[in-house]
PDB file of N, CA and C in Angstrom:
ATOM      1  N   UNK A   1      -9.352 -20.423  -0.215  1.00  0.00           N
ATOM      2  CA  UNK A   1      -9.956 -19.230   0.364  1.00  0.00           C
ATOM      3  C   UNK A   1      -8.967 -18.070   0.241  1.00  0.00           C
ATOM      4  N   UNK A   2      -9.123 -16.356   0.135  1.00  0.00           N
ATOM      5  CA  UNK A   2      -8.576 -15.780  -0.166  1.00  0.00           C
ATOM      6  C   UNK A   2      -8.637 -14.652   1.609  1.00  0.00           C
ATOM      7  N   UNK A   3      -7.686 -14.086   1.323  1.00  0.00           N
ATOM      8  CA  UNK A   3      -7.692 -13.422   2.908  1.00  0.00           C
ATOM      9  C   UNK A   3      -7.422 -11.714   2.301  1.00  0.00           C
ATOM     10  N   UNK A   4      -7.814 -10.807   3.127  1.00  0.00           N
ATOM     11  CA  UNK A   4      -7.324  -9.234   2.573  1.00  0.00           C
ATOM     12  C   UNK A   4      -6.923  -9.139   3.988  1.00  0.00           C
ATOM     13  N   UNK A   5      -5.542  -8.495   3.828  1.00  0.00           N
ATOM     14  CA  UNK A   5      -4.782  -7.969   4.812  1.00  0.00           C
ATOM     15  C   UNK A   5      -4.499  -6.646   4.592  1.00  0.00           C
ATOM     16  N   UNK A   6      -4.129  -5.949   5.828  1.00  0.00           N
ATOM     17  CA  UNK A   6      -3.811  -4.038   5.340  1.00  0.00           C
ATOM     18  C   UNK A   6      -3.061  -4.231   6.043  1.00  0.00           C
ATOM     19  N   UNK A   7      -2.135  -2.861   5.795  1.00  0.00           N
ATOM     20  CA  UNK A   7      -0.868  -2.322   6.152  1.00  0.00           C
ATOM     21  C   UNK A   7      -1.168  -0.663   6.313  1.00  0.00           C
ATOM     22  N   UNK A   8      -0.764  -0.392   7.552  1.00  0.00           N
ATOM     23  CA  UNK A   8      -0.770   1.218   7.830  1.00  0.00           C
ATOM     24  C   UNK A   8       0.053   1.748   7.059  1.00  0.00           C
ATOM     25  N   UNK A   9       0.618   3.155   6.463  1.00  0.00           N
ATOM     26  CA  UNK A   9       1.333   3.987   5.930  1.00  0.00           C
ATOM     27  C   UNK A   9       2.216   4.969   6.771  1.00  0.00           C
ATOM     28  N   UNK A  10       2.839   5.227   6.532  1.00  0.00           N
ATOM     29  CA  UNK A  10       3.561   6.471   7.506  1.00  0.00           C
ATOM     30  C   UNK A  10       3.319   7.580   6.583  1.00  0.00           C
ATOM     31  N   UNK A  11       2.966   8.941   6.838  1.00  0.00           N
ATOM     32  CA  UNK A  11       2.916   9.908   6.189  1.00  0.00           C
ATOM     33  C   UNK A  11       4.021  10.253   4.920  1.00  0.00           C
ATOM     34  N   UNK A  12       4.711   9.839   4.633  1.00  0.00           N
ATOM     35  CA  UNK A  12       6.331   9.942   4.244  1.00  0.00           C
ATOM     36  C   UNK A  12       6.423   9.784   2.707  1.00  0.00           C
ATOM     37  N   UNK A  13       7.095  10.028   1.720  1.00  0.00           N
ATOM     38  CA  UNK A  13       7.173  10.241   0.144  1.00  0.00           C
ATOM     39  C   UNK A  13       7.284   8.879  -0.081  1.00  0.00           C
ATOM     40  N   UNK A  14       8.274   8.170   0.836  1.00  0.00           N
ATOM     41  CA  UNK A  14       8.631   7.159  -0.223  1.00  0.00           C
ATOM     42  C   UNK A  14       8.611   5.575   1.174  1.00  0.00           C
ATOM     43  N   UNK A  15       8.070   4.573   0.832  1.00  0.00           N
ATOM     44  CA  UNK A  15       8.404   3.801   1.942  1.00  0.00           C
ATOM     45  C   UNK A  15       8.635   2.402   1.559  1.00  0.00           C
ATOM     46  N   UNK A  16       8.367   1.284   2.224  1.00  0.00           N
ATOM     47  CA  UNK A  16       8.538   0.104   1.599  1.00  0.00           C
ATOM     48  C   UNK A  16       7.615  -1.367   2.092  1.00  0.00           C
ATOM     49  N   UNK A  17       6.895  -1.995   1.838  1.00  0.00           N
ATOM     50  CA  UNK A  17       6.416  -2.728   2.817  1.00  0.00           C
ATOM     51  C   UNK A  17       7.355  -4.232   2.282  1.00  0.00           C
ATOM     52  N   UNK A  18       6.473  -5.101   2.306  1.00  0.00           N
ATOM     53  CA  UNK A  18       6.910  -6.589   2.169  1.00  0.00           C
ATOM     54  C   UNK A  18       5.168  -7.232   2.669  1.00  0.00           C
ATOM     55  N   UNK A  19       4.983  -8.082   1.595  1.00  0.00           N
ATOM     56  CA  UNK A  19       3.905  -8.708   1.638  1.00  0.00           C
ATOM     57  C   UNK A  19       4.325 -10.020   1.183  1.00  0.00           C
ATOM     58  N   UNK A  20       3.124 -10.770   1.331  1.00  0.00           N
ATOM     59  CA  UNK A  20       3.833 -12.074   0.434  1.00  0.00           C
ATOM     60  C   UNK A  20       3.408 -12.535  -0.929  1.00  0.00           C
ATOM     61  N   UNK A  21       4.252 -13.046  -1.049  1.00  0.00           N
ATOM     62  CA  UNK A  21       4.736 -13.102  -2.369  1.00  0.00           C
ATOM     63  C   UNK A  21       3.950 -13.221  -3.570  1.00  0.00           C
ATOM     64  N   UNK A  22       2.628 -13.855  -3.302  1.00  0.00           N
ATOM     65  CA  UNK A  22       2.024 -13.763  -4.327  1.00  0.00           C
ATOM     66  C   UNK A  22       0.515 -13.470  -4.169  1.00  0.00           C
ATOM     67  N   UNK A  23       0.758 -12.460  -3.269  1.00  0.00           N
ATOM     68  CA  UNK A  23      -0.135 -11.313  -3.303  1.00  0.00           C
ATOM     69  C   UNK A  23      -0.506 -10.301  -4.046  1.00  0.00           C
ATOM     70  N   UNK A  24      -1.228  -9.296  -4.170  1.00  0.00           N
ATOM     71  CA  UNK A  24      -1.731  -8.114  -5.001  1.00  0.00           C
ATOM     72  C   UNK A  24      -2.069  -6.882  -4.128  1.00  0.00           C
ATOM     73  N   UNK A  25      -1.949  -5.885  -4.237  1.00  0.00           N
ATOM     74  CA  UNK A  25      -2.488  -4.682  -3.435  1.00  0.00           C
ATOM     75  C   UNK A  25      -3.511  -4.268  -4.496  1.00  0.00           C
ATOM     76  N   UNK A  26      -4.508  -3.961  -3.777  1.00  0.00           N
ATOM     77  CA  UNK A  26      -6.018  -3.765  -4.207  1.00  0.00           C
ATOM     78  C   UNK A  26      -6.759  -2.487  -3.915  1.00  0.00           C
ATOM     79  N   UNK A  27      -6.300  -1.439  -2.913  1.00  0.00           N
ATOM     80  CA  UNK A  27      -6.522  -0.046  -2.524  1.00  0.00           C
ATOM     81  C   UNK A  27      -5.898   0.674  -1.436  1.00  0.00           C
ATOM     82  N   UNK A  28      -6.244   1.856  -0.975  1.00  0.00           N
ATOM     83  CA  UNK A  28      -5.818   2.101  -0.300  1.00  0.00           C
ATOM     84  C   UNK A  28      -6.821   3.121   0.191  1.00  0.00           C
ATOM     85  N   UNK A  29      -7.030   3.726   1.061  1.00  0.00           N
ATOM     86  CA  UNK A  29      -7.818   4.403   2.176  1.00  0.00           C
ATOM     87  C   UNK A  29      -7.659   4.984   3.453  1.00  0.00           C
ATOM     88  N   UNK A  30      -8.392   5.360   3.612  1.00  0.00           N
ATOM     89  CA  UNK A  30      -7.951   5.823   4.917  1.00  0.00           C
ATOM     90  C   UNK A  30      -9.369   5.405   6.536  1.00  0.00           C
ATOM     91  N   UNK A  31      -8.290   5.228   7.098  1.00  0.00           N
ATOM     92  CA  UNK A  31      -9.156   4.596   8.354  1.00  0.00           C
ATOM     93  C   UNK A  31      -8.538   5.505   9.892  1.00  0.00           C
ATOM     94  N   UNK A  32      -9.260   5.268  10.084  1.00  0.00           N
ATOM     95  CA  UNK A  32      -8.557   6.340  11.887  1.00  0.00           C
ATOM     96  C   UNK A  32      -7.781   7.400  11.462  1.00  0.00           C
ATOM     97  N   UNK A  33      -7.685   7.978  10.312  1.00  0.00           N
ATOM     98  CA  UNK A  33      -6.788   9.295  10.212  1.00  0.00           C
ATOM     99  C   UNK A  33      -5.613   8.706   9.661  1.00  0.00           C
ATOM    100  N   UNK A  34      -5.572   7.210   9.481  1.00  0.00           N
ATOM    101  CA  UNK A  34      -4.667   7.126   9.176  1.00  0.00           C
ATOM    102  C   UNK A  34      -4.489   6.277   7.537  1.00  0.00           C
ATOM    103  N   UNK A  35      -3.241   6.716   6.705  1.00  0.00           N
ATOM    104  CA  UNK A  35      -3.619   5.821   4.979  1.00  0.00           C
ATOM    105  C   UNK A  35      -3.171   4.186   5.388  1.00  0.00           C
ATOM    106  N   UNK A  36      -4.132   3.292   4.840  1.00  0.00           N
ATOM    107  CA  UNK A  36      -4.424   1.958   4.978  1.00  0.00           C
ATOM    108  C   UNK A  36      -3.997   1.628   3.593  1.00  0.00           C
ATOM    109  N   UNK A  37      -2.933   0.432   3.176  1.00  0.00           N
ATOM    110  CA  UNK A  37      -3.335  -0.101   1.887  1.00  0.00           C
ATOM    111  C   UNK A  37      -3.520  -1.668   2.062  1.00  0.00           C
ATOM    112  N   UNK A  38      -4.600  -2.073   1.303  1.00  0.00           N
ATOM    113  CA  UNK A  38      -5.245  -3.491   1.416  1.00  0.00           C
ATOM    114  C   UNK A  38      -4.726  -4.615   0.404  1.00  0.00           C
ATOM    115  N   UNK A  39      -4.564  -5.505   0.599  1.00  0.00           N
ATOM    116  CA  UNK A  39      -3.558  -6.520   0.304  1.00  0.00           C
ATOM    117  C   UNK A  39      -4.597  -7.972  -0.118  1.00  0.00           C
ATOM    118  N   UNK A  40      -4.636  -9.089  -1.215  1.00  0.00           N
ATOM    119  CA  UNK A  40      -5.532  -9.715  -0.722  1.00  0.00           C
ATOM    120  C   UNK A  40      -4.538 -10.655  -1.536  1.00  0.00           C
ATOM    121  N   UNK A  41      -4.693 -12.111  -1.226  1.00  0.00           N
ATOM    122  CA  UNK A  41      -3.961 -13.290  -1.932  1.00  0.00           C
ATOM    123  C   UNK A  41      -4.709 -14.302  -1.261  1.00  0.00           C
ATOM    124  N   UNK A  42      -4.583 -15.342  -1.270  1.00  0.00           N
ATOM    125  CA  UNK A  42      -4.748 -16.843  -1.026  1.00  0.00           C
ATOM    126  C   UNK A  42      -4.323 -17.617   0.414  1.00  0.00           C
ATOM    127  N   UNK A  43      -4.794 -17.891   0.919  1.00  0.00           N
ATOM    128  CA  UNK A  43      -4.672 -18.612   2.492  1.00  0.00           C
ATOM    129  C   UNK A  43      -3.436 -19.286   2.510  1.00  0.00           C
ATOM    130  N   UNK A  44      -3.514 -20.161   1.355  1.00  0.00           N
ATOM    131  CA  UNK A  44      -2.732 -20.937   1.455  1.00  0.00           C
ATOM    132  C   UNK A  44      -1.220 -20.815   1.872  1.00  0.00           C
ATOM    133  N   UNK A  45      -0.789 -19.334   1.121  1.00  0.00           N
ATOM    134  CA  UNK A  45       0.388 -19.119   1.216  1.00  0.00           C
ATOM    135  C   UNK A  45       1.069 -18.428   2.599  1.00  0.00           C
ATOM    136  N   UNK A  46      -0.205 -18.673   3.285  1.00  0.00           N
ATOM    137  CA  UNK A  46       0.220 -18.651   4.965  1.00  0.00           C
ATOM    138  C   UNK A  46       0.064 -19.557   5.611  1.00  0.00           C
ATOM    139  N   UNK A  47       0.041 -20.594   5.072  1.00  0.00           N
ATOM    140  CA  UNK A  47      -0.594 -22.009   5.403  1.00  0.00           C
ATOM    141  C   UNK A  47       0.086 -22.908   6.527  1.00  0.00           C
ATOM    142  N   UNK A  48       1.689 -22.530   5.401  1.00  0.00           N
ATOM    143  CA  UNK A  48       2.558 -23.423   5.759  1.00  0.00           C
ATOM    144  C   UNK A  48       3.252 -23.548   7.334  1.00  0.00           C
ATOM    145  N   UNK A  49       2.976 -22.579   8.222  1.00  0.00           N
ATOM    146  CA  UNK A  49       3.233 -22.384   9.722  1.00  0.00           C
ATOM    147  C   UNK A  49       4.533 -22.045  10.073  1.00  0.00           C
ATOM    148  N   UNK A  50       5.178 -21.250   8.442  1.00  0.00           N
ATOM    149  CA  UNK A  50       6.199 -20.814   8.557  1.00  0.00           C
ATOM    150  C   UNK A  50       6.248 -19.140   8.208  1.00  0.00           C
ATOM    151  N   UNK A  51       7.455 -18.518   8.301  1.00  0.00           N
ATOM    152  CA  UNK A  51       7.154 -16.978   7.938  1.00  0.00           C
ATOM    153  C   UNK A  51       6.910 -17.116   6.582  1.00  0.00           C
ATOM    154  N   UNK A  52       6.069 -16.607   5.611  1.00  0.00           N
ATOM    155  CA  UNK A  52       5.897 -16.763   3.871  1.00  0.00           C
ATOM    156  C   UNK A  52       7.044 -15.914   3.352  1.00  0.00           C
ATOM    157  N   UNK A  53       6.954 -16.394   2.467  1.00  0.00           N
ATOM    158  CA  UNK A  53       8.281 -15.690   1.643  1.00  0.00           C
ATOM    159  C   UNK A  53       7.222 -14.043   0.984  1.00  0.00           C
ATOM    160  N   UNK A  54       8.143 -13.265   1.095  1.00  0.00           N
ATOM    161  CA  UNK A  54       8.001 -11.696   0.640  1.00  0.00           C
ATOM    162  C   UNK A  54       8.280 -11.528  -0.205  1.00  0.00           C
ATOM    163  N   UNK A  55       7.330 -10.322  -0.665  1.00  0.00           N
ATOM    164  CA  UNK A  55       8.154  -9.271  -1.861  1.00  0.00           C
ATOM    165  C   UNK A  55       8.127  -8.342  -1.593  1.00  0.00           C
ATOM    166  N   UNK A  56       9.158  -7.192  -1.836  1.00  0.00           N
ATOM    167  CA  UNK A  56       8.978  -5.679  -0.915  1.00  0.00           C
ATOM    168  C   UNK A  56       7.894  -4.964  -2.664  1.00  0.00           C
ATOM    169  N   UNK A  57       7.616  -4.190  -1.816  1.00  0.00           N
ATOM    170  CA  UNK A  57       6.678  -2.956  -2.428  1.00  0.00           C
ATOM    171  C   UNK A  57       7.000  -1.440  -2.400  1.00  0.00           C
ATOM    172  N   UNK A  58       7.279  -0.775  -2.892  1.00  0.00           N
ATOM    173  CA  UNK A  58       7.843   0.713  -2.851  1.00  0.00           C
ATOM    174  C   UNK A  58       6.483   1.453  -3.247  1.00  0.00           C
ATOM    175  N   UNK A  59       6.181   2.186  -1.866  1.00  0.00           N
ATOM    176  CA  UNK A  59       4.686   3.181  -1.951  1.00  0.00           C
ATOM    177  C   UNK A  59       5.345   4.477  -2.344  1.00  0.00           C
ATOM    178  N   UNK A  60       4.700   5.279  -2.740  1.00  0.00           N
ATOM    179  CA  UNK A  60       5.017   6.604  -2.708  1.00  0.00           C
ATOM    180  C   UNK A  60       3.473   6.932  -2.215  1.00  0.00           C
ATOM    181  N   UNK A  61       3.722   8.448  -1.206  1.00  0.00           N
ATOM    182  CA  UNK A  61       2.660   8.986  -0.872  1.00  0.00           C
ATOM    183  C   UNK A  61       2.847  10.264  -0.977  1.00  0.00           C
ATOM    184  N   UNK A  62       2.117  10.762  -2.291  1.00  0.00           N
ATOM    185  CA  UNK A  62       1.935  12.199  -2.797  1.00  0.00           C
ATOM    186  C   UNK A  62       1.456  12.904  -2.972  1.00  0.00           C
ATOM    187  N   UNK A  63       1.623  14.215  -1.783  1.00  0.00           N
ATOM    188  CA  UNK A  63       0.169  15.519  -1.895  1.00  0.00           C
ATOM    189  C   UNK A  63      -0.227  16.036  -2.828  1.00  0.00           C
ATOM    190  N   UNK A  64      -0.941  16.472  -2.865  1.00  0.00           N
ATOM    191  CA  UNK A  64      -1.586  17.079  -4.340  1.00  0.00           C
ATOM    192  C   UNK A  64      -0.518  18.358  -4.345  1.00  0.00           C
ATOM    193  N   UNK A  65       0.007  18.416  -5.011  1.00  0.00           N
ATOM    194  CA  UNK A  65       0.790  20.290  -5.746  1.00  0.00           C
ATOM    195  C   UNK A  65       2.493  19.884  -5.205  1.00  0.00           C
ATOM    196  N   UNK A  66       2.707  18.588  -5.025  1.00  0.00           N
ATOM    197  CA  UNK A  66       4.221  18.636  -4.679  1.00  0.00           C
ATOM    198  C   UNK A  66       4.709  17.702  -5.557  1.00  0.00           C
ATOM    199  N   UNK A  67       5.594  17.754  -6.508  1.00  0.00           N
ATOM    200  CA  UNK A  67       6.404  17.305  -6.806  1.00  0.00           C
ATOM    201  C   UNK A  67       7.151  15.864  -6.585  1.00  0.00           C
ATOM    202  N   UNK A  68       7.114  15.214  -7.798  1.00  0.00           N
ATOM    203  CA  UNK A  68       7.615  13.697  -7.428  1.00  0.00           C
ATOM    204  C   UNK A  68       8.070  12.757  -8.489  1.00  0.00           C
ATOM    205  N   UNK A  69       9.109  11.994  -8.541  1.00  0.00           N
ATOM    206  CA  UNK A  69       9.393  11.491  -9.481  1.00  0.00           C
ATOM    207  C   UNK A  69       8.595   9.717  -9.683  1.00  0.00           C
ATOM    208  N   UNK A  70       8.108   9.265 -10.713  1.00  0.00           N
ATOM    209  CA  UNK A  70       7.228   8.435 -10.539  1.00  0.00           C
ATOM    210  C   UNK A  70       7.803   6.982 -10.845  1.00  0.00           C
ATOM    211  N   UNK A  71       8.999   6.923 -11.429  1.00  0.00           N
ATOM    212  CA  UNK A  71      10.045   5.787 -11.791  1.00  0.00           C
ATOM    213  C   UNK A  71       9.210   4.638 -11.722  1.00  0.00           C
ATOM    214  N   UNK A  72       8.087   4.270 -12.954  1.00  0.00           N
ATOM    215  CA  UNK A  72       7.632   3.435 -13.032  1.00  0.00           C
ATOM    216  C   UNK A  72       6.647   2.747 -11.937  1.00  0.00           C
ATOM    217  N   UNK A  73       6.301   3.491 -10.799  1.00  0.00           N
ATOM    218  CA  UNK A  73       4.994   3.034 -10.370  1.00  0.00           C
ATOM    219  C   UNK A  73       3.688   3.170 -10.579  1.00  0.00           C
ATOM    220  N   UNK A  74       2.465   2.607  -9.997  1.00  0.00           N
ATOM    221  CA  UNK A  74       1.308   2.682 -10.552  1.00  0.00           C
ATOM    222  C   UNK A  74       0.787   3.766  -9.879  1.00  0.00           C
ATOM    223  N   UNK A  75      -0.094   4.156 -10.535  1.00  0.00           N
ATOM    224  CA  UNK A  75      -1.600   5.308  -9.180  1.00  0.00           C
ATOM    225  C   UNK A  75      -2.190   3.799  -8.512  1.00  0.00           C
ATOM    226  N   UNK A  76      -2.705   4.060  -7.455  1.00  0.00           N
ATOM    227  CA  UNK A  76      -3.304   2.878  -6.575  1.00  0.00           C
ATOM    228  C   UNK A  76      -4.965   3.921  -6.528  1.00  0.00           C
ATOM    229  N   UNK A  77      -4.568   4.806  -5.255  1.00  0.00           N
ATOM    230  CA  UNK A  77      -5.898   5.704  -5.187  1.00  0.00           C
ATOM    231  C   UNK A  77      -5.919   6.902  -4.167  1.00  0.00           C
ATOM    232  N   UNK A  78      -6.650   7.887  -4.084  1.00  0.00           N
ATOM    233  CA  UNK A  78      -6.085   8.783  -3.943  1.00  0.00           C
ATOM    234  C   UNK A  78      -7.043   8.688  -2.511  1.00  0.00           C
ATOM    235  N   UNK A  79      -6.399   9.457  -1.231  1.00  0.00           N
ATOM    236  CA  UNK A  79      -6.485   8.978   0.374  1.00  0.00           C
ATOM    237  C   UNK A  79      -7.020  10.962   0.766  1.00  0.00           C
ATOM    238  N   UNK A  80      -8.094  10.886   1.267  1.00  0.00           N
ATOM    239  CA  UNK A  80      -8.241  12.483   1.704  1.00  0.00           C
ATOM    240  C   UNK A  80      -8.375  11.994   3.610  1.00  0.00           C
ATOM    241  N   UNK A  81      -7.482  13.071   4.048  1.00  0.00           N
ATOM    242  CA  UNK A  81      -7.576  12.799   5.249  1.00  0.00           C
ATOM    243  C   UNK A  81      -7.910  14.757   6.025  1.00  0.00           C
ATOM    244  N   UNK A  82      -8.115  14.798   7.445  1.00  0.00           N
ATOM    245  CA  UNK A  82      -8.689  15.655   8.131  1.00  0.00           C
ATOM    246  C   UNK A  82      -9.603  16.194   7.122  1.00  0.00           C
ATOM    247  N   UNK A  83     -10.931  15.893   6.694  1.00  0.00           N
ATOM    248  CA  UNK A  83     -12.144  15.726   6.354  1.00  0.00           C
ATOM    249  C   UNK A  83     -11.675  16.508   5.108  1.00  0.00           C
ATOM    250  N   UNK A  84     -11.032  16.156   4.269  1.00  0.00           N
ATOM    251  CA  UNK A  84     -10.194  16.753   2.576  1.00  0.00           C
ATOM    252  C   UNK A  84      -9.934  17.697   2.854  1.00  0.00           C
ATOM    253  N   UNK A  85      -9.097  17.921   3.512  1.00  0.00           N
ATOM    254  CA  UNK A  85      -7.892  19.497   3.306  1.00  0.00           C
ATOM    255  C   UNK A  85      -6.575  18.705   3.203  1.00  0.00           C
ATOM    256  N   UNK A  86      -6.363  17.646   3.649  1.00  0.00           N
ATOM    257  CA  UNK A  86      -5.185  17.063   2.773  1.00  0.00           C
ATOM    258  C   UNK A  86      -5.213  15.805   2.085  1.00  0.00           C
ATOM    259  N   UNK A  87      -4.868  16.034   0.738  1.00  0.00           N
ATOM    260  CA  UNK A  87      -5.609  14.671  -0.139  1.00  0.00           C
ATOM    261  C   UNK A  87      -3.627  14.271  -0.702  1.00  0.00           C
ATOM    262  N   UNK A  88      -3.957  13.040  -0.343  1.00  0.00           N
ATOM    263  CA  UNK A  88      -2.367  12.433  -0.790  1.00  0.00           C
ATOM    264  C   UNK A  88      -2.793  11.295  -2.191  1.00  0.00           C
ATOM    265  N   UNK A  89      -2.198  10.934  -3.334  1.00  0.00           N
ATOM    266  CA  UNK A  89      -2.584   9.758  -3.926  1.00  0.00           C
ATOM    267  C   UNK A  89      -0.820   9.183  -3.599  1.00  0.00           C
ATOM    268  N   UNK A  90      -1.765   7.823  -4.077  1.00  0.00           N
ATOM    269  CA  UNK A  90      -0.696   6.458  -3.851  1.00  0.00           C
ATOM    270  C   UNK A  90      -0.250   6.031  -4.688  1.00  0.00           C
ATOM    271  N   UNK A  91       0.946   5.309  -5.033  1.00  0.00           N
ATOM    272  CA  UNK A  91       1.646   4.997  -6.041  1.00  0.00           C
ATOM    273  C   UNK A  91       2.203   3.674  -5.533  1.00  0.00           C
ATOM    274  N   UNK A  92       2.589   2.886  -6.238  1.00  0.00           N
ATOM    275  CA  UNK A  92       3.121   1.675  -5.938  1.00  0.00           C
ATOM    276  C   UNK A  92       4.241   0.924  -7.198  1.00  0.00           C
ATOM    277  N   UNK A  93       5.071   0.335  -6.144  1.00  0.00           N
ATOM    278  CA  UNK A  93       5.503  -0.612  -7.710  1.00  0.00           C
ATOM    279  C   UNK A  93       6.425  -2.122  -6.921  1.00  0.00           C
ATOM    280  N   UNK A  94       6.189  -3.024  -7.496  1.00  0.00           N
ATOM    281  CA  UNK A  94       6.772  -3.880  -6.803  1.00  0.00           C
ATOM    282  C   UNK A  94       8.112  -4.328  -7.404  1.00  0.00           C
ATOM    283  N   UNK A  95       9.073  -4.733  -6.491  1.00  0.00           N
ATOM    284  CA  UNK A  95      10.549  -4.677  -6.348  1.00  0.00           C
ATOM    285  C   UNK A  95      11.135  -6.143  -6.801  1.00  0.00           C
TER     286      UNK A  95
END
C-alpha cells in the first residue's frame, strides 16, 4: 500500500526537509494560506516501528520577478497564495 504525506513550507528562498528515503515528492499547493508539498512512497518503509531512514530535500521557494540561482533543481509547481497576488513556484532537488 502506498501512503501521501505533506510537509508545510516556511515562506523562505531556500529550506530543507527530510523524508524517507525512498520516497518521491509529487506537488505542491497550497492549503490554509499556507505552501504544502506532498510526498507519496510505500507503507512499508514505515513499517518497521522504527524512525525510517531519510533523505534531505532542498526546496527553493520563488516569487515571480526575484531572482534565484537554480543549482540543479527541478520546477515542482507553482503555489498562488492571498487569492494570486502572490504566486511563488517550487523547486526541489534531492541531497
Amino acid at each position: 500500500m502506498c501512503l501521501v504525506y505533506k510537509y508545510t513550507l516556511a515562506v523562505e528562498d531556500r529550506q530543507i526537509i527530510e523524508i524517507p528515503v525512498s520516497w518521491d515528492i509529487i506537488s505542491a499547493q497550497e492549503q490554509s494560506g499556507n505552501i504544502v508539498v506532498y510526498v507519496y512512497g510505500h507503507e512499508s518503509a514505515l513499517e518497521t516501528g522504527k524512525q525510517p531512514m531519510t533523505r534531505e530535500v532542498e526546496i527553493i521557494v520563488a516569487p515571480t520577478g526575484r531572482p534565484f540561482d537554480l543549482n540543479g533543481h527541478q520546477f515542482l509547481d507553482t503555489v498562488k497564495l492571498s487569492d494570486g497576488k502572490l504566486m511563488f513556484h517550487i523547486f526541489y532537488r534531492y541531497l
